[in-house]
Structure formats: structure tokens, C-alpha cells
N, C-alpha and C. Protein backbone atom coordinates (compact mmCIF):
# COMPACT_ATOMS: atom_id res chain seq x y z
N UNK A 1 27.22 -20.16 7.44
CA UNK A 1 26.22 -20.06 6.38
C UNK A 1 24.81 -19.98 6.97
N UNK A 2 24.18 -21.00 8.08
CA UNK A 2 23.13 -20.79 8.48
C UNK A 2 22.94 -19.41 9.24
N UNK A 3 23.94 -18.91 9.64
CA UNK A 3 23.61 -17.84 10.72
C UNK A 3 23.40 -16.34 9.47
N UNK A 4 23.86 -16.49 8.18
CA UNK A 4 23.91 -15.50 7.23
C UNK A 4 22.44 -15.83 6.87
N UNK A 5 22.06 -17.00 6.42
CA UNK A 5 20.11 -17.38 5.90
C UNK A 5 19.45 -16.86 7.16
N UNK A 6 19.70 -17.33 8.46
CA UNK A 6 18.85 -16.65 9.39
C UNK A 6 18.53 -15.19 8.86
N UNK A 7 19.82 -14.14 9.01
CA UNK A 7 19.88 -12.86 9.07
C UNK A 7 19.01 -12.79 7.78
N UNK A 8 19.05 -12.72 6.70
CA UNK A 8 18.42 -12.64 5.75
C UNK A 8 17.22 -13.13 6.11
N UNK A 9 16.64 -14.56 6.88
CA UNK A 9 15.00 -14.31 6.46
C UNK A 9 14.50 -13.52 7.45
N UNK A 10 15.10 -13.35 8.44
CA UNK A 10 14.70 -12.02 9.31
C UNK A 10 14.59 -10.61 8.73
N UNK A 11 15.33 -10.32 7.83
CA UNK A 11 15.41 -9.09 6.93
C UNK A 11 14.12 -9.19 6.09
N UNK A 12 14.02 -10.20 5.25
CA UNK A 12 12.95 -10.26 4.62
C UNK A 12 11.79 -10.51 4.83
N UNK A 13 11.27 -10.88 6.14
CA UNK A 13 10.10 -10.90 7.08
C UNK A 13 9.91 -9.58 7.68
N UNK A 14 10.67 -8.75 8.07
CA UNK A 14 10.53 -7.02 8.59
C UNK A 14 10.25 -6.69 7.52
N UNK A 15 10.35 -6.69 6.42
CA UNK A 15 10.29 -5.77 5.16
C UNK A 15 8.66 -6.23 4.88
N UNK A 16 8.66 -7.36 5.03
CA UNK A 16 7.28 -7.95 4.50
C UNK A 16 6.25 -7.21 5.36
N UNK A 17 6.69 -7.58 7.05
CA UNK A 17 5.75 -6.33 7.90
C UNK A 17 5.40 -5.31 7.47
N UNK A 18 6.92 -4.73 7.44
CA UNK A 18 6.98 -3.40 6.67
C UNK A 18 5.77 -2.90 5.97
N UNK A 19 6.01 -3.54 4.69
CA UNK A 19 5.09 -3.59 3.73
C UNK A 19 3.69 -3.57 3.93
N UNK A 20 3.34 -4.49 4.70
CA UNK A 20 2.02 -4.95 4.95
C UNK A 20 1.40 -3.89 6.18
N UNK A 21 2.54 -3.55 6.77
CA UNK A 21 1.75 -2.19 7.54
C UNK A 21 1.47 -0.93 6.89
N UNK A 22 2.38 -0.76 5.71
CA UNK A 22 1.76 0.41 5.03
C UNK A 22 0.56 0.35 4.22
N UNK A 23 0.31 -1.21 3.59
CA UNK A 23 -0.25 -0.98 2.47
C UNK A 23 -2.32 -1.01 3.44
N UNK A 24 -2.03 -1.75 4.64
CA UNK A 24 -2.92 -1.62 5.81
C UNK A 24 -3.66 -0.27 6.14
N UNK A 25 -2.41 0.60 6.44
CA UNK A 25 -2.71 2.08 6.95
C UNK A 25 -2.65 3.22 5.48
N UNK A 26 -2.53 2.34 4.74
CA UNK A 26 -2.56 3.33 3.26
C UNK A 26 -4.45 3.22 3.37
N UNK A 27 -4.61 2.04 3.20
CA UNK A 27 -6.02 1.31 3.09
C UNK A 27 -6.93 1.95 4.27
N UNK A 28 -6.87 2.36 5.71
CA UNK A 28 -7.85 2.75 6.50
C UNK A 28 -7.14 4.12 6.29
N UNK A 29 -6.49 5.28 5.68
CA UNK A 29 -6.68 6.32 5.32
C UNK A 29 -7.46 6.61 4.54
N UNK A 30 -7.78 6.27 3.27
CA UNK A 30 -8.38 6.16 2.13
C UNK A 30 -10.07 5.71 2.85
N UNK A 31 -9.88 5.06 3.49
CA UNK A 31 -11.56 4.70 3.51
C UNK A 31 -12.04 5.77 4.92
N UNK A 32 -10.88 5.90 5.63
CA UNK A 32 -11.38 7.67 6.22
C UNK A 32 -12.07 8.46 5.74
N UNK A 33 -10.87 8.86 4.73
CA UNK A 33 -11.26 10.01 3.73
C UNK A 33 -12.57 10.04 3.13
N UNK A 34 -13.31 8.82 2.74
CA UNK A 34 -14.56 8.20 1.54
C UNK A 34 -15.74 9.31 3.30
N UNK A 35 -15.32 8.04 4.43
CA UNK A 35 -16.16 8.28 5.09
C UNK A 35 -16.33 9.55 5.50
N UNK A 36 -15.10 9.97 5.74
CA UNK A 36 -14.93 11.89 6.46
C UNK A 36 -15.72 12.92 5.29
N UNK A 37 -15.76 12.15 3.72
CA UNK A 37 -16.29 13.15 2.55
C UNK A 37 -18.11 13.20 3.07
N UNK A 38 -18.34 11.97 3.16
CA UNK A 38 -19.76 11.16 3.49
C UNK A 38 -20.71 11.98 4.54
N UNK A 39 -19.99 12.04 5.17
CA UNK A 39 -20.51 12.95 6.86
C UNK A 39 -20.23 13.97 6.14
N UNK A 40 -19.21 14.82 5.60
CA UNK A 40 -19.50 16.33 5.33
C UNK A 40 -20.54 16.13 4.52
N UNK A 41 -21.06 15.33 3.75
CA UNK A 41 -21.73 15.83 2.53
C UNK A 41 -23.26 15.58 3.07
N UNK A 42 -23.50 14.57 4.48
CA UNK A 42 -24.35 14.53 5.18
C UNK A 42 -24.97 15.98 5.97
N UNK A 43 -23.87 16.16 6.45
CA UNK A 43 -23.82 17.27 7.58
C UNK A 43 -23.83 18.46 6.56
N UNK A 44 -23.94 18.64 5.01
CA UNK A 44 -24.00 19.99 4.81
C UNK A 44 -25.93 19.50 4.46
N UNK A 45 -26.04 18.72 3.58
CA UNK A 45 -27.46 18.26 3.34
C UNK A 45 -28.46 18.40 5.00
N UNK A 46 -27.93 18.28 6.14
CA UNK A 46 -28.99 18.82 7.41
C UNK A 46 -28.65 20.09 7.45
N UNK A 47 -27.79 20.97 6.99
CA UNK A 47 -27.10 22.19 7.57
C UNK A 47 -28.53 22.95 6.64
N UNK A 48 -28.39 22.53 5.21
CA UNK A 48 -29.38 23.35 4.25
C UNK A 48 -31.05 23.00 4.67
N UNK A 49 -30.71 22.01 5.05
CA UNK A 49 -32.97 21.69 5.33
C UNK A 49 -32.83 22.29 6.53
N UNK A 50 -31.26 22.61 7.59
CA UNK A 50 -32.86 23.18 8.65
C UNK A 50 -32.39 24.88 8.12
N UNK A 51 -31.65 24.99 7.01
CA UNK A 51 -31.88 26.76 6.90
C UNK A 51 -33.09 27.07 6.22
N UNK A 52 -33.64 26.15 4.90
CA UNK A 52 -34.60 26.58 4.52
C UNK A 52 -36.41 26.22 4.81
N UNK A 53 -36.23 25.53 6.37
CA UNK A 53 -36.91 25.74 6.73
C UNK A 53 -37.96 26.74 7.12
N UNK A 54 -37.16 27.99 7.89
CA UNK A 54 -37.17 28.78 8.31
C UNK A 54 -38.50 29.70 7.53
């Protein structure tokens, strides 16, 4: 019986990893994305002041 509860909270501690690594790398994709939008929307705002400089 103990060696069946072991196996099981070992199962249910990987899953928990599991879990917690996706919901981690779900989370620094998403705030990529915010930042990767940020810089384009930076980098088009210098792209236009130095064209109409000119």
C-alpha cells in the first residue's frame, strides 16, 4: 500500500511541475509578445521622424 501512495504522490507532483511549467512559459510568451509589439511600435515611431525629417 505505501509503495502504491508513493507512486501516486510522485505522479501528482510531475503533473503539478508539469503544470506550473506551462502556465510559467505560457506567461513569459505573452509578455514577449506585449514587449516584441512595444519595440515594433517604437521602432516604427523613429523609422517615421527620421523620414520626415528630411
Amino acid at each position: 500500500m505505501k509503495k502504491y501512495l508513493a507512486i501516486a504522490l510522485l505522479i501528482i507532483v510531475a503533473l503539478a511541475v508539469a503544470y506550473l511549467t506551462f502556465v510559467i512559459a505560457a506567461i513569459k510568451i505573452v509578455v514577449g509578445a506585449i514587449l516584441l509589439g512595444i519595440m515594433c511600435i517604437a521602432l516604427l515611431a523613429v523609422w517615421i521622424m527620421w523620414k520626415t525629417k528630411d
